[in-house]
C-alpha atoms as a PDB file:
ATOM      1  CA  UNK A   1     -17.849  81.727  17.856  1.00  0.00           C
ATOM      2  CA  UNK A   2     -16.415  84.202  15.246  1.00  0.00           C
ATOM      3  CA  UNK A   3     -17.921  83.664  11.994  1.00  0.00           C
ATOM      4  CA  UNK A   4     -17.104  85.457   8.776  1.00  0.00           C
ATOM      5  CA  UNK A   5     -19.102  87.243   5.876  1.00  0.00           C
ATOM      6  CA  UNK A   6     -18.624  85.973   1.909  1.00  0.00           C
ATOM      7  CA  UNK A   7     -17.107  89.578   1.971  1.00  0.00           C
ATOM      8  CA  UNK A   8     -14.349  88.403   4.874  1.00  0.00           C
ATOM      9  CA  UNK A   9     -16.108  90.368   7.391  1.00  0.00           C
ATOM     10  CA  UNK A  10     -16.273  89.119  10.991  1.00  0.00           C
ATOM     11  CA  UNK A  11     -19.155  88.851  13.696  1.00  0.00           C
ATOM     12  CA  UNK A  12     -19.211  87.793  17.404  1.00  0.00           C
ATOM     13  CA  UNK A  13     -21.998  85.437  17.908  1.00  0.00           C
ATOM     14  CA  UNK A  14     -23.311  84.041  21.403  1.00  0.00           C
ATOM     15  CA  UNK A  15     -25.269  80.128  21.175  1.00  0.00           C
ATOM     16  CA  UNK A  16     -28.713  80.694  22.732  1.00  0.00           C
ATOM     17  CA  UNK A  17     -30.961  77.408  22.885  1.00  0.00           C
ATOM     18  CA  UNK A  18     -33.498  79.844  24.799  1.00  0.00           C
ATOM     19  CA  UNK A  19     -34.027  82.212  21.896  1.00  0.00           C
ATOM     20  CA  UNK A  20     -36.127  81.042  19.102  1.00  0.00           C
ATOM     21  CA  UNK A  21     -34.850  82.976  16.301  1.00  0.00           C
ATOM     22  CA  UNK A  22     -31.230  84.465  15.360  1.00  0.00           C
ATOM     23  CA  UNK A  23     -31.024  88.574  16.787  1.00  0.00           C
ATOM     24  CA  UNK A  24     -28.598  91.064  15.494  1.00  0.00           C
ATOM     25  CA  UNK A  25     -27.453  94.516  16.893  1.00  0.00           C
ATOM     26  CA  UNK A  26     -28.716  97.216  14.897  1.00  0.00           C
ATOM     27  CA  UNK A  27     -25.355  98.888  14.387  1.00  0.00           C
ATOM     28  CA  UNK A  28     -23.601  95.418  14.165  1.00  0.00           C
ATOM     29  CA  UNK A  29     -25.865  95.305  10.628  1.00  0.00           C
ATOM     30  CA  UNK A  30     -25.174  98.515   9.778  1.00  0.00           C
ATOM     31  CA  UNK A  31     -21.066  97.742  10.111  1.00  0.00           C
ATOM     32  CA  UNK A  32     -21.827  94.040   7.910  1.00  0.00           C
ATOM     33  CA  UNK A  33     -23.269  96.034   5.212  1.00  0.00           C
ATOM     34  CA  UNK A  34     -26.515  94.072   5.208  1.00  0.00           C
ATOM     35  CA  UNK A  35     -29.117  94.245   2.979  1.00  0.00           C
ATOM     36  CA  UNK A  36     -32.388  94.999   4.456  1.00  0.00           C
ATOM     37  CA  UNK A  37     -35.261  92.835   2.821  1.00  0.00           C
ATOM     38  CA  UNK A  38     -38.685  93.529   5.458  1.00  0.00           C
ATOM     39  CA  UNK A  39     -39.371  94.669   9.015  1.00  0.00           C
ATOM     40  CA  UNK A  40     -42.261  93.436  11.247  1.00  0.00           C
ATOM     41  CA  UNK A  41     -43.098  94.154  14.896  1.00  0.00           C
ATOM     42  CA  UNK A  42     -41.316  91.805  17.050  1.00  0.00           C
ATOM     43  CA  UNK A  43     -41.663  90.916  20.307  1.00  0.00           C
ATOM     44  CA  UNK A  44     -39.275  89.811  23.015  1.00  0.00           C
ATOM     45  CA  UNK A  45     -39.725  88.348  26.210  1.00  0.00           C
ATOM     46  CA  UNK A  46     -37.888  87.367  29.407  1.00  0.00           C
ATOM     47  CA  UNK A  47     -37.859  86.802  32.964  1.00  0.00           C
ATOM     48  CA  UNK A  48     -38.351  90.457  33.703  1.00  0.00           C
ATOM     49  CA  UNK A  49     -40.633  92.568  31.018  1.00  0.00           C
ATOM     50  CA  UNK A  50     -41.537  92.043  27.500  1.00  0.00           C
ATOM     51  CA  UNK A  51     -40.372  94.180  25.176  1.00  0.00           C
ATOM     52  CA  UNK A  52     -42.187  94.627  21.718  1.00  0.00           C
ATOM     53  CA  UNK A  53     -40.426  97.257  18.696  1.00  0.00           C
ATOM     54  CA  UNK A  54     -40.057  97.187  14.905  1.00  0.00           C
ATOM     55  CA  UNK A  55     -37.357  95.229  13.675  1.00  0.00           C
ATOM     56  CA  UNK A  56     -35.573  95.309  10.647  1.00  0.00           C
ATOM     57  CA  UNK A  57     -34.950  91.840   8.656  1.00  0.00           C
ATOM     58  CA  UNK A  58     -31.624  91.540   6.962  1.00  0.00           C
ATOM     59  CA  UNK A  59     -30.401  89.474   4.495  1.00  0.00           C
ATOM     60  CA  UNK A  60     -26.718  87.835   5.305  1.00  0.00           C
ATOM     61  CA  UNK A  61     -24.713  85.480   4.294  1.00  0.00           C
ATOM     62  CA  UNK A  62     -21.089  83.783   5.147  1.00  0.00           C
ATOM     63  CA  UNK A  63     -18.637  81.003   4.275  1.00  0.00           C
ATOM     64  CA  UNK A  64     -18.552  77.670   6.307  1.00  0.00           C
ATOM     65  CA  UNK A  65     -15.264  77.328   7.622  1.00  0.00           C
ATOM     66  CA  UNK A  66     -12.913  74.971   4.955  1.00  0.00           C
ATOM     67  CA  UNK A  67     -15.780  75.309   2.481  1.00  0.00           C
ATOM     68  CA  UNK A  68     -16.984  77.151  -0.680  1.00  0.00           C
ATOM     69  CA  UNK A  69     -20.383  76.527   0.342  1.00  0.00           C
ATOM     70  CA  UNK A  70     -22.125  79.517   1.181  1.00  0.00           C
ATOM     71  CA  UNK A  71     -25.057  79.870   3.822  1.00  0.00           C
ATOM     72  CA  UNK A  72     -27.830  82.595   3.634  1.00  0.00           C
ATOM     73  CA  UNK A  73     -30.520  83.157   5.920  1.00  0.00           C
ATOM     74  CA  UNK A  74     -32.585  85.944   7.566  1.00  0.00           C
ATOM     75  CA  UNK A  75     -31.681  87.964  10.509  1.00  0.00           C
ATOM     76  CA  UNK A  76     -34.169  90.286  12.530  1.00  0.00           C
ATOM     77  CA  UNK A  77     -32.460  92.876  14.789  1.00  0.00           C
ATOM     78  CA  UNK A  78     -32.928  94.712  18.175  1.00  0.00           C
ATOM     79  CA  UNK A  79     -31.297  96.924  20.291  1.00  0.00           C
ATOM     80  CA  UNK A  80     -31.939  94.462  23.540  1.00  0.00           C
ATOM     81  CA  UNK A  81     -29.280  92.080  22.994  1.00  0.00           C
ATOM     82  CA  UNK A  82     -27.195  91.351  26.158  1.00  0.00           C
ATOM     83  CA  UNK A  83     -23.773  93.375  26.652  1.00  0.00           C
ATOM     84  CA  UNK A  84     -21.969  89.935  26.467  1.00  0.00           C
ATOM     85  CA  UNK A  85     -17.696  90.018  25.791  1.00  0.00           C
ATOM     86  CA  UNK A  86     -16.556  87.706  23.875  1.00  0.00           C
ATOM     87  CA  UNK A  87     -13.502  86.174  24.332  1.00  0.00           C
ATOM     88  CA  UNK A  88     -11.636  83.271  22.987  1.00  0.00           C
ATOM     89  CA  UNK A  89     -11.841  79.587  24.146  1.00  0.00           C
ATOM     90  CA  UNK A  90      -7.985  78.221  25.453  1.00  0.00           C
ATOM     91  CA  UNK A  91      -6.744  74.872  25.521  1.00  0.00           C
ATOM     92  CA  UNK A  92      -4.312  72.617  27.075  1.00  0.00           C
ATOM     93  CA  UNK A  93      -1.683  71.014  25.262  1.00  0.00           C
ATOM     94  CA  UNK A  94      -3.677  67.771  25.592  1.00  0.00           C
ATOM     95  CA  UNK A  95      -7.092  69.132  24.478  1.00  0.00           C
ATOM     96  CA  UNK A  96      -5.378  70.539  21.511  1.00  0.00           C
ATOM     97  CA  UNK A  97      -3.747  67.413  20.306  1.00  0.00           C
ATOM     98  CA  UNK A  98      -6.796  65.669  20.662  1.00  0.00           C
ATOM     99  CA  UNK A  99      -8.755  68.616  18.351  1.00  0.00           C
ATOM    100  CA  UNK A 100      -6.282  67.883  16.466  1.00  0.00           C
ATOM    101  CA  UNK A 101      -6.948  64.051  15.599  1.00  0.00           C
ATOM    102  CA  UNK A 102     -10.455  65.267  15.231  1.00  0.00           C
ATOM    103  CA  UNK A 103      -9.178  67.915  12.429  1.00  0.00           C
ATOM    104  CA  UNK A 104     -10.352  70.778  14.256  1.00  0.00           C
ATOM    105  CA  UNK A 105      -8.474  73.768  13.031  1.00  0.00           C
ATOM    106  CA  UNK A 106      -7.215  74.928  16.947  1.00  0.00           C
ATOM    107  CA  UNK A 107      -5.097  77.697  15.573  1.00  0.00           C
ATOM    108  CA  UNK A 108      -8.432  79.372  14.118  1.00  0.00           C
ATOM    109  CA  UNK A 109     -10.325  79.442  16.989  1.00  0.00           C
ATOM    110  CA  UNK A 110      -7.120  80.000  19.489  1.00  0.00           C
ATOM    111  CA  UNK A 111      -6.050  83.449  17.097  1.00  0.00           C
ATOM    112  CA  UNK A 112     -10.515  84.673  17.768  1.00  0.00           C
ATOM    113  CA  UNK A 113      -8.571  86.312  21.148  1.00  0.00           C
ATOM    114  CA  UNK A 114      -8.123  89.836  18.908  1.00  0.00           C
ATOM    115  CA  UNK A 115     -12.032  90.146  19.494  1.00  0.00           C
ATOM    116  CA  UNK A 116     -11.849  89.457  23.425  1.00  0.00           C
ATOM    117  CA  UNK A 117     -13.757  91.745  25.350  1.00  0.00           C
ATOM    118  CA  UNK A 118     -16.186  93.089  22.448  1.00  0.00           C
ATOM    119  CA  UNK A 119     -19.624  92.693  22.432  1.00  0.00           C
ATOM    120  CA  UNK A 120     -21.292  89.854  20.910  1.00  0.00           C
ATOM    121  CA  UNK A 121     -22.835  90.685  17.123  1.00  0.00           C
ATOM    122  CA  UNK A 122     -25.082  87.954  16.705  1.00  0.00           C
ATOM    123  CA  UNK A 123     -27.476  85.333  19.532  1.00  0.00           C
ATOM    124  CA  UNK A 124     -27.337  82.709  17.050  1.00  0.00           C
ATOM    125  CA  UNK A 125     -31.500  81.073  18.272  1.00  0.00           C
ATOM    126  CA  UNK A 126     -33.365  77.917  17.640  1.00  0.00           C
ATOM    127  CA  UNK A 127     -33.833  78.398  13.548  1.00  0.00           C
ATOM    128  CA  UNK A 128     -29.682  77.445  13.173  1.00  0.00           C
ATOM    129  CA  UNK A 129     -28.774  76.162  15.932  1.00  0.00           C
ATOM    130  CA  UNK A 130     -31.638  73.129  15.254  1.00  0.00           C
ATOM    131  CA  UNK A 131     -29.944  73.079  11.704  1.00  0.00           C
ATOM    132  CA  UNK A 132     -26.450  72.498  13.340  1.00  0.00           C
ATOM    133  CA  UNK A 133     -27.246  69.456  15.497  1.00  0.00           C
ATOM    134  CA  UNK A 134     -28.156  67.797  12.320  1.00  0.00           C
ATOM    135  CA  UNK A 135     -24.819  67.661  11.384  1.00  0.00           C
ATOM    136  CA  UNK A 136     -22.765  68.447  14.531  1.00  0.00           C
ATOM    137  CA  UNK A 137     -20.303  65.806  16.417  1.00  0.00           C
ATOM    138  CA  UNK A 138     -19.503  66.511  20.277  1.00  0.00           C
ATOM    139  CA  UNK A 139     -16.187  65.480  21.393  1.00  0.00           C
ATOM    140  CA  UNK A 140     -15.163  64.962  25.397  1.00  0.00           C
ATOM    141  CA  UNK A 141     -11.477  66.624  25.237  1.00  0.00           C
ATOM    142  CA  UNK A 142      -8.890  65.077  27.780  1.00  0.00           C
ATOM    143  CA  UNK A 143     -10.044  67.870  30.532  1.00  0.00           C
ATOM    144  CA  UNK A 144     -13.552  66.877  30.371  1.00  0.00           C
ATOM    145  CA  UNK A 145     -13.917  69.874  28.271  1.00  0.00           C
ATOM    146  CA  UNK A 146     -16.985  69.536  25.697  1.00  0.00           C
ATOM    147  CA  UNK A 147     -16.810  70.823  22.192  1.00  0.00           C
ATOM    148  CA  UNK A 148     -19.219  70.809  19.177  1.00  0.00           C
ATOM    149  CA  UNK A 149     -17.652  70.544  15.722  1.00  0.00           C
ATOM    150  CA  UNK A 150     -20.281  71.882  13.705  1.00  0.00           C
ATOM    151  CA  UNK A 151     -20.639  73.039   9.851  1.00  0.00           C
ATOM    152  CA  UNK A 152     -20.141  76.875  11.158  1.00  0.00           C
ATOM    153  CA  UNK A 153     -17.156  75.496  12.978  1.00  0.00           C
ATOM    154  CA  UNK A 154     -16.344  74.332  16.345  1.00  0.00           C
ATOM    155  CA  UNK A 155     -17.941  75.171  19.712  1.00  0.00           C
ATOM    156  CA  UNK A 156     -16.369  74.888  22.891  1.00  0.00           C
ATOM    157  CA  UNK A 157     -18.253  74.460  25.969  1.00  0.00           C
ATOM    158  CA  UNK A 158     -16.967  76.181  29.269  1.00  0.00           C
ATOM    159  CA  UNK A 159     -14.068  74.343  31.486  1.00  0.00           C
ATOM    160  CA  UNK A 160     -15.050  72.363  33.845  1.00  0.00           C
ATOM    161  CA  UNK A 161     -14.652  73.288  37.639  1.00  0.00           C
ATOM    162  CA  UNK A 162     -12.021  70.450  38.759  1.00  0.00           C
ATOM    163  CA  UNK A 163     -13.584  70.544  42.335  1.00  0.00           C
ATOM    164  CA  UNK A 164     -16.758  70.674  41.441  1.00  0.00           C
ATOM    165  CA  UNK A 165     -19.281  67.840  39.966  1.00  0.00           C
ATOM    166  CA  UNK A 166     -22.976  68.936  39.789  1.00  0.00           C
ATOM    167  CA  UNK A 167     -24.212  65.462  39.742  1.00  0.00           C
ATOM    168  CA  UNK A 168     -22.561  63.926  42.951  1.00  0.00           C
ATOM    169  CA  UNK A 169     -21.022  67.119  45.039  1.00  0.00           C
ATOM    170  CA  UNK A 170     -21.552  69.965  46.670  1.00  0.00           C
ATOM    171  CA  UNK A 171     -19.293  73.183  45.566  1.00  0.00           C
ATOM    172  CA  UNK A 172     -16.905  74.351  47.976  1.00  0.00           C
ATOM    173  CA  UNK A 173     -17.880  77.812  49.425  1.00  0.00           C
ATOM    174  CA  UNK A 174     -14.975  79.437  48.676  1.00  0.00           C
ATOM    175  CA  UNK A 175     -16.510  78.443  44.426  1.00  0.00           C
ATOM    176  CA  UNK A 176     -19.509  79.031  45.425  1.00  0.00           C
ATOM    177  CA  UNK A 177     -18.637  82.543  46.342  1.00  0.00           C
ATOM    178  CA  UNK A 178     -16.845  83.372  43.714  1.00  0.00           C
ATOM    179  CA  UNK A 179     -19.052  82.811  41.315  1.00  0.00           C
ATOM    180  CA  UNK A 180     -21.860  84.399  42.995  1.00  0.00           C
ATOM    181  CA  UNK A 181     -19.801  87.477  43.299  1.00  0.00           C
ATOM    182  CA  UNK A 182     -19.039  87.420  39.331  1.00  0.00           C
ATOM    183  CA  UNK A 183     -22.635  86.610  38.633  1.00  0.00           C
ATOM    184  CA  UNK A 184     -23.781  89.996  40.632  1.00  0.00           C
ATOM    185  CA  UNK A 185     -21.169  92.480  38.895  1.00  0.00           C
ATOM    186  CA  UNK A 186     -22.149  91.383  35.708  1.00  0.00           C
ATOM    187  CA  UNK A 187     -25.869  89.855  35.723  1.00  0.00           C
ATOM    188  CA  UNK A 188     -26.874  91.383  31.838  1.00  0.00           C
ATOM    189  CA  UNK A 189     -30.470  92.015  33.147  1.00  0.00           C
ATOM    190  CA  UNK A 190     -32.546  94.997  31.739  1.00  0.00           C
ATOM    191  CA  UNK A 191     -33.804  95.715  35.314  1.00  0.00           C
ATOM    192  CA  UNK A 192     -30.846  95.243  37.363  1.00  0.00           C
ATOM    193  CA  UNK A 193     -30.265  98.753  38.960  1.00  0.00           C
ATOM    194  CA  UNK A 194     -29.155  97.832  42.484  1.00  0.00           C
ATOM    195  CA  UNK A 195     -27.310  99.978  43.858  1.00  0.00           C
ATOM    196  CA  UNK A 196     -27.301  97.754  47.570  1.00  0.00           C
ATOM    197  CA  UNK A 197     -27.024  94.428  48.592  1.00  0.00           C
ATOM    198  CA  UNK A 198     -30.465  94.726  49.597  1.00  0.00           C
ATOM    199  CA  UNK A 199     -32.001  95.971  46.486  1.00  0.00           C
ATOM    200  CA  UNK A 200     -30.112  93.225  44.428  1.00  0.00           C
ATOM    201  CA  UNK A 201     -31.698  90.438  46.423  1.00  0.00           C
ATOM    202  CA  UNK A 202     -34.971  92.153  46.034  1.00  0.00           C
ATOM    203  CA  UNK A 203     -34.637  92.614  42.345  1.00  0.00           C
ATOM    204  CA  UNK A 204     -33.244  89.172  42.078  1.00  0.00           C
ATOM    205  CA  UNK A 205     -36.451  87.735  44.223  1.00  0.00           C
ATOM    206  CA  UNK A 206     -38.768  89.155  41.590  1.00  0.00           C
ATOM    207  CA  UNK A 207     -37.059  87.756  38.530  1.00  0.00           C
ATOM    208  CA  UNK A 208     -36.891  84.449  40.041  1.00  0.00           C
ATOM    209  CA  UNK A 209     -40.401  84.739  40.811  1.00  0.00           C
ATOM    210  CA  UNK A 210     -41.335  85.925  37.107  1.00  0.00           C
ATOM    211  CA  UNK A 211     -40.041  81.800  36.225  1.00  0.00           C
ATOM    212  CA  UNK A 212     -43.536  80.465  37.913  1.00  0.00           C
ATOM    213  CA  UNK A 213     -46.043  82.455  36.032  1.00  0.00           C
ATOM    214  CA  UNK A 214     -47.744  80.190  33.738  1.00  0.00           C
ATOM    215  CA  UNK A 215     -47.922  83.229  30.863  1.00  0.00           C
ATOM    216  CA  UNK A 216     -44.163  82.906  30.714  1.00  0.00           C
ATOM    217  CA  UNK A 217     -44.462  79.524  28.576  1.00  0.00           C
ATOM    218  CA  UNK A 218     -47.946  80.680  26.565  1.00  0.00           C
ATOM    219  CA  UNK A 219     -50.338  79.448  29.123  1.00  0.00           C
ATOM    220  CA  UNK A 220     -53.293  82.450  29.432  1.00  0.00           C
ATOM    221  CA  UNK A 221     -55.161  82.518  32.255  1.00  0.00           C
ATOM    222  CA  UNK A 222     -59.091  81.408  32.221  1.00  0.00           C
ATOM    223  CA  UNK A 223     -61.024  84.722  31.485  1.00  0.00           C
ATOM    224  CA  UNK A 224     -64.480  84.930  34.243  1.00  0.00           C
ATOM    225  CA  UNK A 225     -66.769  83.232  31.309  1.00  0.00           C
ATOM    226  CA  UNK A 226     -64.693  80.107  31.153  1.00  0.00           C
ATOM    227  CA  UNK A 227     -64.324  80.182  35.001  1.00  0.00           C
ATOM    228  CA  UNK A 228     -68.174  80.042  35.326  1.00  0.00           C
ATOM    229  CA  UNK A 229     -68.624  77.448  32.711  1.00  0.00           C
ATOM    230  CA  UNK A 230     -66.110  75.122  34.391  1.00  0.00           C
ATOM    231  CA  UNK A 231     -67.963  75.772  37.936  1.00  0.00           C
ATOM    232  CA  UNK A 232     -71.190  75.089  36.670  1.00  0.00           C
ATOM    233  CA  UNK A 233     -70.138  71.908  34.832  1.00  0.00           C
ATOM    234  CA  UNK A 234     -68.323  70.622  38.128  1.00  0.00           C
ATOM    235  CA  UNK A 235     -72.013  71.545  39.995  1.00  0.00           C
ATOM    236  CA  UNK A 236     -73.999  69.942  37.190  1.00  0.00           C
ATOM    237  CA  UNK A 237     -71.600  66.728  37.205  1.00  0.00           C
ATOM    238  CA  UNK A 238     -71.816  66.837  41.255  1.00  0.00           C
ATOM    239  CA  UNK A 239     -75.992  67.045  41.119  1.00  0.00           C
ATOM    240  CA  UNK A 240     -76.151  63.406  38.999  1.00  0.00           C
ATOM    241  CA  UNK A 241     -73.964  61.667  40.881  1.00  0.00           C
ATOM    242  CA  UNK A 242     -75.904  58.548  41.195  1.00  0.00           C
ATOM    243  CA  UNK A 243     -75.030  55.915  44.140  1.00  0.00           C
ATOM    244  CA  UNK A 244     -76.165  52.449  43.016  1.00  0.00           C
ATOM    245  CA  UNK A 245     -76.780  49.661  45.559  1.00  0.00           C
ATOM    246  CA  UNK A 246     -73.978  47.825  44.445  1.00  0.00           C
ATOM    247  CA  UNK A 247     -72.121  50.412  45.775  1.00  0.00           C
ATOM    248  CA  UNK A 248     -70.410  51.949  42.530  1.00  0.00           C
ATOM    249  CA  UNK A 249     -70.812  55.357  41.678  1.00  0.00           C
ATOM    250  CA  UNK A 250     -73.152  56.445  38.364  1.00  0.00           C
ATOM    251  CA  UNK A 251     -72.408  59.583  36.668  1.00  0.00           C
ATOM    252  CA  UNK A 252     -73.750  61.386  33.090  1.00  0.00           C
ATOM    253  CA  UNK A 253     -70.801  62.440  30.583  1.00  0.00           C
ATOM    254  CA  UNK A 254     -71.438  66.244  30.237  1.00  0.00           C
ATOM    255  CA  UNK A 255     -73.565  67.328  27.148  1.00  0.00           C
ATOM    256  CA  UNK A 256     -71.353  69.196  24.665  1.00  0.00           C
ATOM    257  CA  UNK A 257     -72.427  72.688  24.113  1.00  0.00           C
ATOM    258  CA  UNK A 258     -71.395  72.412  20.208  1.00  0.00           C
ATOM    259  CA  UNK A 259     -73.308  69.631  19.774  1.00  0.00           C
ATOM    260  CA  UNK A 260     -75.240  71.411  17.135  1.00  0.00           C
ATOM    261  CA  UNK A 261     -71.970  71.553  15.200  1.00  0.00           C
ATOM    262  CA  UNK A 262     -70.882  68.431  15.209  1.00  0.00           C
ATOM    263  CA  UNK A 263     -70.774  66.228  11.764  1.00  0.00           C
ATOM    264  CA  UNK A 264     -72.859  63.175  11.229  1.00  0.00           C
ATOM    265  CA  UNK A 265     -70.872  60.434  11.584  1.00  0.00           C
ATOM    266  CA  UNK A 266     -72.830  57.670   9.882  1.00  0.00           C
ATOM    267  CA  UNK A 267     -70.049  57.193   7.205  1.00  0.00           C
ATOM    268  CA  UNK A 268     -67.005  57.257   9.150  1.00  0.00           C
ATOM    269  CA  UNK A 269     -68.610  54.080  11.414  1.00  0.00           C
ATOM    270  CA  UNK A 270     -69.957  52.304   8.072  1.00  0.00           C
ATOM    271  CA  UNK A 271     -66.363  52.635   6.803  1.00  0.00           C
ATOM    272  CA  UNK A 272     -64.868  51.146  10.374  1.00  0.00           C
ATOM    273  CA  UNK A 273     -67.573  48.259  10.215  1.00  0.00           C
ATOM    274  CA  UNK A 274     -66.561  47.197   6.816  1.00  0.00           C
ATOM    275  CA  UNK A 275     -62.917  47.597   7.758  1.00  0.00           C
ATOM    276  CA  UNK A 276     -63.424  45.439  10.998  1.00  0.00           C
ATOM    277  CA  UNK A 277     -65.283  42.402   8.836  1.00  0.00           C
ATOM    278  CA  UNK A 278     -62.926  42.472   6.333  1.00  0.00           C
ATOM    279  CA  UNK A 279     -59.882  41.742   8.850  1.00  0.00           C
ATOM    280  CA  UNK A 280     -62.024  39.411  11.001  1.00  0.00           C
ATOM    281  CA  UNK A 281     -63.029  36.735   8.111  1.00  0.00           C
ATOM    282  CA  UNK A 282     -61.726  33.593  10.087  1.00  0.00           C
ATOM    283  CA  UNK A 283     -64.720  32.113  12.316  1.00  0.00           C
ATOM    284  CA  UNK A 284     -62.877  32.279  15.305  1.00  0.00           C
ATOM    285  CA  UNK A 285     -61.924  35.541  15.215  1.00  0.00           C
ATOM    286  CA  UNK A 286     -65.415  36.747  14.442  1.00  0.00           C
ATOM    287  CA  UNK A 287     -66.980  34.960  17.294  1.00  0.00           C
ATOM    288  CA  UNK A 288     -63.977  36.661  19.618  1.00  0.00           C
ATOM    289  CA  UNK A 289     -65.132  39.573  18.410  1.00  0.00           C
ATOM    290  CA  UNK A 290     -68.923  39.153  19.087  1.00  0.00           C
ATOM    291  CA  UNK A 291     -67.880  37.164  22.604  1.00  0.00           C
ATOM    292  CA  UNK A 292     -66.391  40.872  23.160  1.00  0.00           C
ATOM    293  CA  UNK A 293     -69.848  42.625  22.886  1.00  0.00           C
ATOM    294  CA  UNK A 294     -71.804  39.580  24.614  1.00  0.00           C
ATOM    295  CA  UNK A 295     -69.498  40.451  27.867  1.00  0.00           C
ATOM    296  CA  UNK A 296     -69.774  44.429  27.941  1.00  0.00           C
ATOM    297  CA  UNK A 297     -73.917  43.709  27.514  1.00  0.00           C
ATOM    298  CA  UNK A 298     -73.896  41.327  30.489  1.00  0.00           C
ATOM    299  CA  UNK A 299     -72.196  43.267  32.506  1.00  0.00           C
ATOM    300  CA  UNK A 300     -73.567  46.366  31.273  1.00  0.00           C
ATOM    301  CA  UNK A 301     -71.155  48.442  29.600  1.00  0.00           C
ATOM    302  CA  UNK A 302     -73.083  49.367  27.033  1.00  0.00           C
ATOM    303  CA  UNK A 303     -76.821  48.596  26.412  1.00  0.00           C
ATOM    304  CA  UNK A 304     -78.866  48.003  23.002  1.00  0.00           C
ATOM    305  CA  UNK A 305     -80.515  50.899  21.574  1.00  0.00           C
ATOM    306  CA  UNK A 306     -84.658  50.534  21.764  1.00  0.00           C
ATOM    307  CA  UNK A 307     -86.521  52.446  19.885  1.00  0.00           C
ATOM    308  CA  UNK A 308     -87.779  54.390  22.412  1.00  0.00           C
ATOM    309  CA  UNK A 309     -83.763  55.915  22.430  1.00  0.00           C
ATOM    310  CA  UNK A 310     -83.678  55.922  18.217  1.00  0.00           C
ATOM    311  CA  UNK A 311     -86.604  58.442  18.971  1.00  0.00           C
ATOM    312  CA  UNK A 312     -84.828  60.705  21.735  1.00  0.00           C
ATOM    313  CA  UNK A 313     -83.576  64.246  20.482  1.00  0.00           C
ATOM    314  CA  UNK A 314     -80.038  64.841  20.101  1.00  0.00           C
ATOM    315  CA  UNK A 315     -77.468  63.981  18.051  1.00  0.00           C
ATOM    316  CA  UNK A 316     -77.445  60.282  17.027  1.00  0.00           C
ATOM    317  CA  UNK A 317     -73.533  58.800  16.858  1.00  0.00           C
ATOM    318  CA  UNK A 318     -73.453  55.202  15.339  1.00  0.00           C
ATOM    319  CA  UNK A 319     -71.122  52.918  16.592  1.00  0.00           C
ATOM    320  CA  UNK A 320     -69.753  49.704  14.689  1.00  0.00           C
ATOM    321  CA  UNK A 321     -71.308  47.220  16.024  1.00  0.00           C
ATOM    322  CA  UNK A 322     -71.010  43.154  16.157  1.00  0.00           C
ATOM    323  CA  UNK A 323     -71.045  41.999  12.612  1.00  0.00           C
ATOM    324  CA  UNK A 324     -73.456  39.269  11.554  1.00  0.00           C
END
């Protein structure tokens, strides 16, 4: 999508659901004349390596398209944005009368084809795209051909491949290789240096194998102290494991190691209790409600407290009990 500063200005930008926050080249900024408001340390990561520099944060603003209404928001930039081209969406006579009936402006987006082949300015992330949705509309073109109209203006989805249905087909090999060729020449990855067939596939192999490490999606691994607290818990569970003749299996619930930390909570079950006798004024409903505790007793679910138990250390947690 080409969007346009309140100063007329142009920029490329590229829709990325993957990237949580809006990126901008460096010298893309510099050519937009934007001001420059902060700069923090930002980190970015992907399949390959994680990359972490000081950004700048920039201050821009442009029109919506048909609108006076101006939108301003913060940008953070890096020099690690993909070498993307751009180039302009086309349509077939019937996908353009149908934009049409939508009022989509088809002439705007149809005369972006001056900025073909540049690099994209802008990855527009997650902080505007999630505000677009809000008010976006997605229209299914004659073709099959997908586009968003959204308050930035309209997005068109890529054509679809006539012999080709993901859901229900296989792709014929002669698409198949085809694409695989373009995706080879012009993979945008920061480690792709193959200079062999052999090499790619070996590079490729390793990025693909980057996508099952669980620190990819912010899950750390256990350090050795939580390892040995979780294998001692398992061997401490294991050692009370209590057979009973009836045949079912006793266990203890594991002792909490904050327990010293934990708040009284007297009050919070007082409140409950009142709550519970309040709602459960009709007889019936009260003696439901004591038949309840009467069962789990019998059949030993839980147990009265003697005072033998009041007495044990630990931390004491009341429970609402029956009311009477």
């Amino acid at each position: 999508m080409c969007l346009y500063t309140t100063r007329g200005v142009p920029f490329l930008t590229l829709f990325d659901t993957g990237a949580s926050i809006t990126l901008i080249r460096p010298e893309s900024a510099q050519r937009l004349g934007l001001e420059e408001v902060s700069s923090t340390n930002l980190t970015i990561a992907g399949f390959s390596n994680t990359v972490t520099s000081v950004s700048k944060i920039y201050k821009v603003s442009f029109t919506l398209p048909k609108s006076t209404i101006t939108l301003n928001t913060l940008i953070a930039d890096t020099p690690y944005l993909p070498t993307t081209e751009f180039l302009a969406p086309s349509f077939s006579p019937e996908d353009e009368e149908s934009l049409r009936l939508h009022h989509v402006d088809v002439d705007q987006i149809v005369n972006t084809y001056k900025h073909d082949y540049k690099p994209i300015d802008v990855i527009l992330g997650n902080d505007i795209i999630s505000w677009m949705q809000k008010h976006s509309k997605r229209i299914v073109l004659p073709s099959g051909r997908v586009v968003d109209i959204t308050p930035l203006g309209a997005v068109a989805f890529r054509p679809l491949i006539q012999t080709y249905c993901p859901a229900t087909a296989t792709p014929p090999a002669s698409t198949l290789a085809s694409t695989v060729t373009q995706t080879r020449e012009d993979l945008p990855t920061p480690t792709h240096r193959s200079t062999t067939e052999e090499e790619w596939d070996i590079s490729l192999s390793e990025e693909i194998a980057q996508m099952w490490k669980m620190e990819n999606i912010g899950i750390n691994a256990p350090s050795s102290e939580e390892k040995k607290e979780t294998t001692d818990l398992i061997k401490e569970f294991k050692n009370n494991l209590n057979e009973l003749e009836s045949g079912e299996i006793e266990v203890a619930f594991p002792w909490n190691d904050n327990k010293n930390r934990l708040a009284h909570n007297f009050n919070m079950a007082f409140v409950r209790l009142k709550s519970n006798f309040d709602r459960l004024q009709e007889k019936e409903m009260l003696e439901q409600y004591s038949a309840m505790f009467s069962e789990q007793l019998n059949i030993n679910i839980i147990e009265m407290v003697t005072p033998e138990m009041d007495r044990a250390e630990g931390p004491t947690s009341p429970f609402p009990t029956e009311p009477s």
